[in-house]
N, C-alpha and C. Protein backbone atom coordinates (compact mmCIF):
# COMPACT_ATOMS: atom_id res chain seq x y z
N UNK A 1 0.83 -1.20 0.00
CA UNK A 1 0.00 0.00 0.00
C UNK A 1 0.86 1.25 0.00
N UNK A 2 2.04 1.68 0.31
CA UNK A 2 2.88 2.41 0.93
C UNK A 2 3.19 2.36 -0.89
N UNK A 3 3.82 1.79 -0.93
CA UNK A 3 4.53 2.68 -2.97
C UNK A 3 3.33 3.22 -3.74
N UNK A 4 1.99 2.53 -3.47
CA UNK A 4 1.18 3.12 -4.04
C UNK A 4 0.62 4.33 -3.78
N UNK A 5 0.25 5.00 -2.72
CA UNK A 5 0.27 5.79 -2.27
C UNK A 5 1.41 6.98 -2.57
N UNK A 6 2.51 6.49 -2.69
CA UNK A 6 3.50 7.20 -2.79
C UNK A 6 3.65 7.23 -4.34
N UNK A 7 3.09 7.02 -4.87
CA UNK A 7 3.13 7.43 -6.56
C UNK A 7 2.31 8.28 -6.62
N UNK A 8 0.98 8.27 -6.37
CA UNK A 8 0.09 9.30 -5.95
C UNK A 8 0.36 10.31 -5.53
N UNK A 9 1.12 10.44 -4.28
CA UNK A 9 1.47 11.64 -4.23
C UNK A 9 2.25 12.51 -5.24
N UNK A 10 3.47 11.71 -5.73
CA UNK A 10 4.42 12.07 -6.66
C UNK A 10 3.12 12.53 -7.92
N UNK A 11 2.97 11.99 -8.63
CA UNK A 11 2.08 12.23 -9.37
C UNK A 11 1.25 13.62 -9.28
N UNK A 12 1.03 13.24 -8.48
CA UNK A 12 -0.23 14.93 -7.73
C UNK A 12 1.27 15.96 -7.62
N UNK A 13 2.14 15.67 -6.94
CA UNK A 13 2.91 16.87 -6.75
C UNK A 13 3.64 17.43 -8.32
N UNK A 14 3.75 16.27 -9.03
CA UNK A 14 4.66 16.86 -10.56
C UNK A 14 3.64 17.62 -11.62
N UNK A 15 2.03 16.88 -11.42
CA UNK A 15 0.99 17.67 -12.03
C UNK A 15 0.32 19.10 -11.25
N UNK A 16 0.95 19.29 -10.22
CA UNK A 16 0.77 21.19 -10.03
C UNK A 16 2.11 21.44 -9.85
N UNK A 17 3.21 21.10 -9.57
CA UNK A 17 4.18 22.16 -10.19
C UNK A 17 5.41 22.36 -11.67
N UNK A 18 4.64 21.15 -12.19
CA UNK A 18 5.18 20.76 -13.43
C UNK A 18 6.87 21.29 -13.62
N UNK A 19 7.29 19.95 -12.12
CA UNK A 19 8.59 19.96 -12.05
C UNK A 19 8.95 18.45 -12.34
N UNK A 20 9.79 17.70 -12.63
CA UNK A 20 10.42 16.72 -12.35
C UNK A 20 10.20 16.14 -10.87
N UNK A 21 9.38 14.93 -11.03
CA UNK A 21 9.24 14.00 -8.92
C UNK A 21 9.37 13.18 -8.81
N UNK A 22 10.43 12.32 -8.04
CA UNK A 22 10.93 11.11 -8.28
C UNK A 22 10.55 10.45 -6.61
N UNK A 23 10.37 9.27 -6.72
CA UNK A 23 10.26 8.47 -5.52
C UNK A 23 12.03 8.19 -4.86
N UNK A 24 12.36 8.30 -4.35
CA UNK A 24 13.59 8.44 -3.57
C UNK A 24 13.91 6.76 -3.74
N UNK A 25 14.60 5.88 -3.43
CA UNK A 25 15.28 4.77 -3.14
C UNK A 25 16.50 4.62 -2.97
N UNK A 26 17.17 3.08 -2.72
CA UNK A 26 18.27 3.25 -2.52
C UNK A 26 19.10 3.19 -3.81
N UNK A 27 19.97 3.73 -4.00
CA UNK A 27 20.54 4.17 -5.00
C UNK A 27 20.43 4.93 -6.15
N UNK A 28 19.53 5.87 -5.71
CA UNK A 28 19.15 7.07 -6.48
C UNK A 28 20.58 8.37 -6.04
N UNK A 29 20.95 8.36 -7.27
CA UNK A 29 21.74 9.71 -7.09
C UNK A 29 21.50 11.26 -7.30
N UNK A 30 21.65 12.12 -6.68
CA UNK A 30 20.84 12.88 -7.52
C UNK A 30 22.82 13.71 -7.18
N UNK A 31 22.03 15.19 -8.44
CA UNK A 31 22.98 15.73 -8.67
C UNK A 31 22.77 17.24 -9.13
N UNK A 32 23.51 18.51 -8.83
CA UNK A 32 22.86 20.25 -8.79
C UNK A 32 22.53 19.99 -10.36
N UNK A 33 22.79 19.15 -11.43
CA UNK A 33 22.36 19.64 -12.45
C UNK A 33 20.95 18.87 -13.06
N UNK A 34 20.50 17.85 -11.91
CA UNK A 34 18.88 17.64 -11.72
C UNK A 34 18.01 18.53 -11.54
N UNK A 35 18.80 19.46 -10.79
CA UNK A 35 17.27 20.87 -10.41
C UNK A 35 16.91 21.57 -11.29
N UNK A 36 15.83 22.19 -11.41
CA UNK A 36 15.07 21.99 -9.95
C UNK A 36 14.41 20.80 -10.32
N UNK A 37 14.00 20.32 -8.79
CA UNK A 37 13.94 18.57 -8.79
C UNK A 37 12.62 18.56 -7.24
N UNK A 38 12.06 17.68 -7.06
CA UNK A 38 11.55 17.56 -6.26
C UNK A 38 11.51 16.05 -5.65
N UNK A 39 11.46 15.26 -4.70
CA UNK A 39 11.77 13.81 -4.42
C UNK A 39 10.30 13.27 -3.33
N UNK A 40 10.03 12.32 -3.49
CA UNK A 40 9.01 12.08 -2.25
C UNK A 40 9.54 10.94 -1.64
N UNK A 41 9.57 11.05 -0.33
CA UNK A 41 10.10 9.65 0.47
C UNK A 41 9.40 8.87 0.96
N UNK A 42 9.46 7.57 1.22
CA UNK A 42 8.59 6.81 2.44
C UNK A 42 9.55 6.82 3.73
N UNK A 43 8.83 6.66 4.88
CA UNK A 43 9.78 7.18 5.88
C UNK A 43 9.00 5.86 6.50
N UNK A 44 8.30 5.33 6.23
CA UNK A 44 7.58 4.18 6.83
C UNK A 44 8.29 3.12 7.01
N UNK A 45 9.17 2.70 5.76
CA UNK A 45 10.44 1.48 6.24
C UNK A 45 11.05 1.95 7.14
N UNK A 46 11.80 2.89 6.99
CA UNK A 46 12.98 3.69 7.27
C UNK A 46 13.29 3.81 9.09
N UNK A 47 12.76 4.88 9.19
CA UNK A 47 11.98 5.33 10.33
C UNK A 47 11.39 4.77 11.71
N UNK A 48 10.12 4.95 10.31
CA UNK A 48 9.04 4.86 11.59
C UNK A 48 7.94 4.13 10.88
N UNK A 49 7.58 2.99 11.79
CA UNK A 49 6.61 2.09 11.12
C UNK A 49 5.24 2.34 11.15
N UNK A 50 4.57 2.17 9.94
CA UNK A 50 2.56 3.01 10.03
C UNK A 50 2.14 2.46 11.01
N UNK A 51 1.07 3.12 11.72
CA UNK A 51 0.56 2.27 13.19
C UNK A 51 -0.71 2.01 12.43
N UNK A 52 -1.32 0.88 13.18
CA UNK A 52 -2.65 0.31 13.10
C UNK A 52 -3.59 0.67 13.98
N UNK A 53 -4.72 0.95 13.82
CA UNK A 53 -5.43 1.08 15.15
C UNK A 53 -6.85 0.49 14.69
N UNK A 54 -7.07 -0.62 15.32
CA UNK A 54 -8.20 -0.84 15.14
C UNK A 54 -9.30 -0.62 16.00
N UNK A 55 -10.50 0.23 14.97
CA UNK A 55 -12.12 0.50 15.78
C UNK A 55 -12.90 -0.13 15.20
N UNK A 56 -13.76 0.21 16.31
CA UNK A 56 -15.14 -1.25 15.92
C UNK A 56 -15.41 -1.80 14.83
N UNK A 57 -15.58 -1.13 13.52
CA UNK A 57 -15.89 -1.55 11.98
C UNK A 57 -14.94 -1.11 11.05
N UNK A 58 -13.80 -1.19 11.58
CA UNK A 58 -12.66 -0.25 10.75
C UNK A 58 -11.16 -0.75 11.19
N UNK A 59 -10.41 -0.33 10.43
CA UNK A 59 -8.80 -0.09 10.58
C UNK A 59 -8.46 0.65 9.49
N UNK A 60 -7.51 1.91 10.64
CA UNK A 60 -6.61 2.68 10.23
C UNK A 60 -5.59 2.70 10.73
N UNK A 61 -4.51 3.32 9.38
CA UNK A 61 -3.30 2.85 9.31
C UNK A 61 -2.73 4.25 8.58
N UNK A 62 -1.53 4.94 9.35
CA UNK A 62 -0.64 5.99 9.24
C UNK A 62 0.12 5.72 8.63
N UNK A 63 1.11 6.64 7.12
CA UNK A 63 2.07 6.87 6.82
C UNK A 63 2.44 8.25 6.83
N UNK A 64 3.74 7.54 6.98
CA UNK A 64 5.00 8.96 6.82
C UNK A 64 5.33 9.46 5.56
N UNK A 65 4.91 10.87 5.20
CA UNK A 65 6.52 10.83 3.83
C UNK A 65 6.96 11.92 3.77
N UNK A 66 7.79 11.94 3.14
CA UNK A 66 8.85 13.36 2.98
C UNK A 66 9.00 13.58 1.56
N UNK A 67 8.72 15.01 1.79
CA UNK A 67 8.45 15.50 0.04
C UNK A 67 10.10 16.49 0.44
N UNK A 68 11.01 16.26 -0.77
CA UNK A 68 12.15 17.35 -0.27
C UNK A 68 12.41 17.79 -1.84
N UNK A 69 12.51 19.31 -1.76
CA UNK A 69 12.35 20.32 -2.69
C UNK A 69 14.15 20.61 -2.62
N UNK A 70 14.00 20.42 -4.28
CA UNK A 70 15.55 21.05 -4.75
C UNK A 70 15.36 22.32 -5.74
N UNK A 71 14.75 23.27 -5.33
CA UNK A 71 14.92 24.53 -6.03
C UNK A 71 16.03 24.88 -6.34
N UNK A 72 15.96 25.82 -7.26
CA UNK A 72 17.26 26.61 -7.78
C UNK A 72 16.91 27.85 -7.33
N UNK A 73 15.43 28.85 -6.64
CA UNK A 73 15.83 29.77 -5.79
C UNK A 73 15.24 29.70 -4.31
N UNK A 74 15.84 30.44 -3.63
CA UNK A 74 14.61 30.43 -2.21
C UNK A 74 13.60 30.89 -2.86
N UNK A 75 13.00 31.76 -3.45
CA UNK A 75 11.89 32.31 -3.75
C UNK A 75 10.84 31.36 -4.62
N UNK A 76 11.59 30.44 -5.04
CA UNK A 76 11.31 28.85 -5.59
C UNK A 76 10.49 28.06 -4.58
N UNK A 77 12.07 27.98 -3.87
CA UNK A 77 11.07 27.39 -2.79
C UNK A 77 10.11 27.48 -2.01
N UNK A 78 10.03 28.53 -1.45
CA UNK A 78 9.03 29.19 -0.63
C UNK A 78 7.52 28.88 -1.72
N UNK A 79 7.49 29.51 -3.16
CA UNK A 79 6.27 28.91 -3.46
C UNK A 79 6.08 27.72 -3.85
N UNK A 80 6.67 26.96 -3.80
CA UNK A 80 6.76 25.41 -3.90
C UNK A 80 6.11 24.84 -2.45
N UNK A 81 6.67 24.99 -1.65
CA UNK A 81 6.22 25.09 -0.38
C UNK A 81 4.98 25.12 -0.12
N UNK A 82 4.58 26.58 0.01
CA UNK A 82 2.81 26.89 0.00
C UNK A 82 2.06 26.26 -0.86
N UNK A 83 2.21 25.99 -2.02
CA UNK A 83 1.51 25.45 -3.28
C UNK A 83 1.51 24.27 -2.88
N UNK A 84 2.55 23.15 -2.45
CA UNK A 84 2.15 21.80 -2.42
C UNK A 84 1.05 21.84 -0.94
N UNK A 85 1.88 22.18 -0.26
CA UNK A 85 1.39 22.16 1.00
C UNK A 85 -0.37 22.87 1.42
N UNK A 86 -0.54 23.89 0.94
CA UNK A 86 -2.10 24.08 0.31
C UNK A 86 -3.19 22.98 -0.42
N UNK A 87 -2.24 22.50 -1.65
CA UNK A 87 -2.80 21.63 -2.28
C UNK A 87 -2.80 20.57 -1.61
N UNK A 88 -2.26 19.55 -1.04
CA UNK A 88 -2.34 18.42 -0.28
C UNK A 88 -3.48 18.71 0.63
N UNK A 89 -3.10 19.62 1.88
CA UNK A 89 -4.34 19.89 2.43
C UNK A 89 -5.68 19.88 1.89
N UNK A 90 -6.17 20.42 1.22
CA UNK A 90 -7.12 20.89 0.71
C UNK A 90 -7.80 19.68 -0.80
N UNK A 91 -6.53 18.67 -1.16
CA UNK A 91 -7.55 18.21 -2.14
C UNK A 91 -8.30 16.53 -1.51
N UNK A 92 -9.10 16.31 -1.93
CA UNK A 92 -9.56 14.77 -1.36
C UNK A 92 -8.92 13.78 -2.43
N UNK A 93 -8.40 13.27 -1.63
CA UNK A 93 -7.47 11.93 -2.59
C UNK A 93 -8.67 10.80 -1.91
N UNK A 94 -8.79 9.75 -2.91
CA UNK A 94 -9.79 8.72 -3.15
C UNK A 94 -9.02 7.89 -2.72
N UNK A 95 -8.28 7.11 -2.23
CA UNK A 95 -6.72 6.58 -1.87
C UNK A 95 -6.47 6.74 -0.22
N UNK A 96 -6.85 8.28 0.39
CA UNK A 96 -6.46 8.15 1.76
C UNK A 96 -6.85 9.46 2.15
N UNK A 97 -6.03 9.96 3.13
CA UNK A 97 -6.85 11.47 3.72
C UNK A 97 -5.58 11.69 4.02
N UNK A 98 -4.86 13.13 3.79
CA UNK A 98 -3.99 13.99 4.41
C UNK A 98 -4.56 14.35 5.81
N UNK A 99 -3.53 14.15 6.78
CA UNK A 99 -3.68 14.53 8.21
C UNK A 99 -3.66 15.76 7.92
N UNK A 100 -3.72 16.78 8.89
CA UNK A 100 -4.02 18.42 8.80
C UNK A 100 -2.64 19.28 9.25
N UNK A 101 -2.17 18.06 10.18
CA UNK A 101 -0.56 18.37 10.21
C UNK A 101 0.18 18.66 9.10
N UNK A 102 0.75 19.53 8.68
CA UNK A 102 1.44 19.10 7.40
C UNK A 102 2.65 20.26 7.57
N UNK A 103 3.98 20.07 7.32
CA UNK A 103 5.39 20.93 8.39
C UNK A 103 6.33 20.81 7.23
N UNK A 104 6.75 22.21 7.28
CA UNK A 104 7.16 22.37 6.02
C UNK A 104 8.91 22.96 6.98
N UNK A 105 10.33 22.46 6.75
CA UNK A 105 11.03 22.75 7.41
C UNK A 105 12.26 23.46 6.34
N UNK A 106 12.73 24.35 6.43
CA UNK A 106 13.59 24.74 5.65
C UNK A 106 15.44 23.81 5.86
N UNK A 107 15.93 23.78 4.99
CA UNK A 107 17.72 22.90 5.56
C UNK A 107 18.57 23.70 4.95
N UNK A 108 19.31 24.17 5.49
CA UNK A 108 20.84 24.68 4.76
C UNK A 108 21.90 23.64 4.33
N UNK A 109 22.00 24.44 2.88
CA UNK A 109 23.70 23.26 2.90
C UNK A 109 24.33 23.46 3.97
N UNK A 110 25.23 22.48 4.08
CA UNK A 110 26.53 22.23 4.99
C UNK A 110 27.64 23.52 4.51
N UNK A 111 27.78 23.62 3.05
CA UNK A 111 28.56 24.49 2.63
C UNK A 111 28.44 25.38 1.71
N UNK A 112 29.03 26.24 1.52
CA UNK A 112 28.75 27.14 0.14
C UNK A 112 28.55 26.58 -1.04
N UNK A 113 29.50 25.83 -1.25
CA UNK A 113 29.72 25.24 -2.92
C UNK A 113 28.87 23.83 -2.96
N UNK A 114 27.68 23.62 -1.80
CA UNK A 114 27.17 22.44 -2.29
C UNK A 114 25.83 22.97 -2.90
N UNK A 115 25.88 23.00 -4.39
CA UNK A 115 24.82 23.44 -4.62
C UNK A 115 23.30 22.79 -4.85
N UNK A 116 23.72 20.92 -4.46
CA UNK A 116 22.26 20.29 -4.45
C UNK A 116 21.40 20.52 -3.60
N UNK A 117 21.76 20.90 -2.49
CA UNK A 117 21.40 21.41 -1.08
C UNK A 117 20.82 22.46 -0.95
N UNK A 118 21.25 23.50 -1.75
CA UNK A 118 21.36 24.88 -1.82
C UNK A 118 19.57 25.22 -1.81
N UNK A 119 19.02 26.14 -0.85
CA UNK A 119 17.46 26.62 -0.86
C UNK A 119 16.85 24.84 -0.42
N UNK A 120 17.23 23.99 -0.18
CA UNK A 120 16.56 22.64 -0.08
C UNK A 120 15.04 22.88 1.32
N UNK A 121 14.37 21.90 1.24
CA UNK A 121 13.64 22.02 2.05
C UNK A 121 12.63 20.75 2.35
N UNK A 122 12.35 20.49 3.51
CA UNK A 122 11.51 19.20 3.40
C UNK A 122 9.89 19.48 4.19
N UNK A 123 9.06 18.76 3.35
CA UNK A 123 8.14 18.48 3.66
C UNK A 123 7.38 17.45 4.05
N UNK A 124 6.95 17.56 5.73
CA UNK A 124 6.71 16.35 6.13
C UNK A 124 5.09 15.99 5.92
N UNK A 125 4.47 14.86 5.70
CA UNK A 125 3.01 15.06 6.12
C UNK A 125 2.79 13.15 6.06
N UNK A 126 1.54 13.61 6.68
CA UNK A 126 1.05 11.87 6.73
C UNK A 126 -0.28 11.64 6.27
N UNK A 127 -0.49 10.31 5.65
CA UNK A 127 -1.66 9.82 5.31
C UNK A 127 -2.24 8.94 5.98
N UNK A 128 -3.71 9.35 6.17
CA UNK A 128 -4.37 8.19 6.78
C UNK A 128 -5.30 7.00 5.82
N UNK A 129 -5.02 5.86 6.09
CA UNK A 129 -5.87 4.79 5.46
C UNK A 129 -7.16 4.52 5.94
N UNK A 130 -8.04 3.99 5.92
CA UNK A 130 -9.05 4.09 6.58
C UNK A 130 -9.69 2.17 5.80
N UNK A 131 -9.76 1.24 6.45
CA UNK A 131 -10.39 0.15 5.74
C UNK A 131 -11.77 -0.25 6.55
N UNK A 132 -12.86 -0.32 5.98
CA UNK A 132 -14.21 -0.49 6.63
C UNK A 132 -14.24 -1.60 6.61
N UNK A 133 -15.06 -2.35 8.11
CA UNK A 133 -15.21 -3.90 7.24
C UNK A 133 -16.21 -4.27 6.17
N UNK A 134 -17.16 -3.63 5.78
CA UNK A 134 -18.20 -3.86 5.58
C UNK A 134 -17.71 -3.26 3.58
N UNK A 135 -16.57 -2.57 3.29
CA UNK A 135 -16.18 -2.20 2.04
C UNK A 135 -15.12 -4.04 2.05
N UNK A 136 -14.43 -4.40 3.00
CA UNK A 136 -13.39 -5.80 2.58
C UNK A 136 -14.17 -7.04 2.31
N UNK A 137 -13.23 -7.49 1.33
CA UNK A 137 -14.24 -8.81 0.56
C UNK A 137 -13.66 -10.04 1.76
N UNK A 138 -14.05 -10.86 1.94
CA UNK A 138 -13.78 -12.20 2.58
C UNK A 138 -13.54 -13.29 2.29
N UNK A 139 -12.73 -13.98 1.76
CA UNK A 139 -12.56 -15.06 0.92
C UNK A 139 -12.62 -16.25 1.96
């Protein structure tokens, strides 16, 4: 459920800012002459594992992900920022529900001359699953 979801997002995020959005993995390189670039992560392996919670006619189930923005300006970023982060909030995905939390953190390079880094920024947010029993088939 977790890659799928996470295409979705990617998807939704490259069709409003009609940038380049790649799902992160291991051995993805990226490089300053990718940008501007945008990446979405699962943080669910990684991390922190989705919790379950089951209620009376239901289970829901949390993910993590990290959307991280490689602009080429701050002023890039900043509306990159508001724009995804607006849009997520605000649209209904058929797939899951954006929590209302949604934390948008700015990162500095380490150094001057790293310019993949350079204006970078991550965006955290989570999705909720929601499975009814009464929508699951029973075999």
């Amino acid at each position: 459920m977790s890659l799928s979801n996470q295409i979705v997002i990617r998807d939704f995020i490259e069709e409003l800012t009609q940038v380049d959005v790649l799902n992160l993995y291991d051995g993805l390189e990226l490089t300053p002459e990718m940008k501007p670039l945008i990446v979405v992560q699962s943080l669910n392996d990684a991390f922190i594992s989705g919790s379950k919670t089951k209620l009376k006619d239901s289970v829901q189930q949390s993910e993590l992900y990290q959307i991280i923005l490689y602009p080429l300006t701050r002023r890039q970023q900043k509306e990159w920022s508001e724009s995804i982060k607006d849009a997520l909030f605000f649209h209904e995905f058929e797939e899951f529900e954006v929590e209302d939390s949604i934390s948008v953190q700015e990162v500095y390079a380490d150094t001057a001359s790293d310019e993949l880094n350079k204006h970078r920024a991550f965006i955290s947010v989570t999705l909720i699953n929601r499975k009814n029993r009464r929508n699951l088939i029973w075999h």
